[in-house]
Protein backbone atom coordinates (compact mmCIF):
# COMPACT_ATOMS: atom_id res chain seq x y z
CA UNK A 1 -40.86 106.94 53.57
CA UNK A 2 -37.43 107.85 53.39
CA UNK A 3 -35.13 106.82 50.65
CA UNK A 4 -32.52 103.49 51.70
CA UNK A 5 -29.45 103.98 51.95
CA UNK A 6 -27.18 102.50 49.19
CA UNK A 7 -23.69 103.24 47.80
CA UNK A 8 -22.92 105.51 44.87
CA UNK A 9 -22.36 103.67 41.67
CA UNK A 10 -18.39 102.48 41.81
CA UNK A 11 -16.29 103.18 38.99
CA UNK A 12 -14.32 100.03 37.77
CA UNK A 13 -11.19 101.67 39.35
CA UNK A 14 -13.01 101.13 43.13
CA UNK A 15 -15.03 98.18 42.66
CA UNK A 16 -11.58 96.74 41.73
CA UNK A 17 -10.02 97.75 44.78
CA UNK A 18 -12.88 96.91 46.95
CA UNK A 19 -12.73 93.23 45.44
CA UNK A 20 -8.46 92.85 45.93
CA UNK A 21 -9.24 94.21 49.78
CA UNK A 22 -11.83 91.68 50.30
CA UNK A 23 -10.33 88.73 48.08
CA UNK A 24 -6.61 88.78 49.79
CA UNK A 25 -7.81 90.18 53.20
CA UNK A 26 -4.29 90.17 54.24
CA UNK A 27 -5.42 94.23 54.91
CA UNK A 28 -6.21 95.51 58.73
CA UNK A 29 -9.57 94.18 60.07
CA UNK A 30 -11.53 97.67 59.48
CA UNK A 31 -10.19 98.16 56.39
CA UNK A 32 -11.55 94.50 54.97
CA UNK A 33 -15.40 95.20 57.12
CA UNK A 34 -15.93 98.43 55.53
CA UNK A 35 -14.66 96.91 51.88
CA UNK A 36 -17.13 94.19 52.39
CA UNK A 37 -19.94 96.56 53.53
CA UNK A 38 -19.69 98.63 50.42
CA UNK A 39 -19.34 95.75 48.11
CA UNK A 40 -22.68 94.34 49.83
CA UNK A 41 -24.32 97.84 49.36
CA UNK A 42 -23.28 97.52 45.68
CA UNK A 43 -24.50 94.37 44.76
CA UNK A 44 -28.11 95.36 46.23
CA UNK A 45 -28.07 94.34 49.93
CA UNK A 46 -29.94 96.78 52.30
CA UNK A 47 -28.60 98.04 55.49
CA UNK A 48 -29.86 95.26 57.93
CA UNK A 49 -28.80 92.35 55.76
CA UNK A 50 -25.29 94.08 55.35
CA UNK A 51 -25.31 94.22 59.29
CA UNK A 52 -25.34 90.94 59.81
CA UNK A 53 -23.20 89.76 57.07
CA UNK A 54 -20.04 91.82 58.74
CA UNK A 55 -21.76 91.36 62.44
CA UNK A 56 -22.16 95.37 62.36
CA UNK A 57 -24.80 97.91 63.79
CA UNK A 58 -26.93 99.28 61.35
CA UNK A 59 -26.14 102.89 62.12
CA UNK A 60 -22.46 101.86 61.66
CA UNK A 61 -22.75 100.56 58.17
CA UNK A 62 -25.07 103.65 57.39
CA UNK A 63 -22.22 105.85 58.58
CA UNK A 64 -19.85 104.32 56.30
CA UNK A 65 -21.70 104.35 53.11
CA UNK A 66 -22.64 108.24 53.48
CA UNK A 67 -18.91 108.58 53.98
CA UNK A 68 -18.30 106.42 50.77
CA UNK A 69 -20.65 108.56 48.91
CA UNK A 70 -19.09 111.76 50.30
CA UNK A 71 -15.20 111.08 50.09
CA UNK A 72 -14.65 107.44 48.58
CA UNK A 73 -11.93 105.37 49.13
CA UNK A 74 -10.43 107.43 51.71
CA UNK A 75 -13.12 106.51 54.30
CA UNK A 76 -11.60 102.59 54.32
CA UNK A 77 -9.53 104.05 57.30
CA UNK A 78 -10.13 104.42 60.05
């Protein structure tokens, strides 16, 4: 069985960022799905429960967390 798939470990400087993106959400629509999906990946959510918490497919929030783990930030937009 493979491994799940789960976010890198955020340093304070991202988690912070995440939480002002998801908190104000005055930011663009994708910006404030993908904050929320890495925030739920964070906190210990798997894919399919992070899905349905930002009405997502699965292979789209698997997509962005590989990207998270590959660039960071950067992969907020779109």
């Amino acid at each position: 069985m493979t491994q799940p798939v789960r976010v890198r470990r955020l340093t304070d400087q991202e988690g912070q960022k995440l939480q002002r993106i998801v908190r104000r959400g005055t930011t663009s629509t994708v910006r404030y799905r993908r904050a929320m999906m890495l925030l739920a990946s964070a906190g210990g959510n798997t894919v399919p429960v992070i899905a349905r918490l930002v009405q997502a497919d699965e292979d789209t929030v698997r997509d962005v967390i590989h990207r998270f783990n590959e660039i960071g930030l950067a992969c907020l937009d779109p």
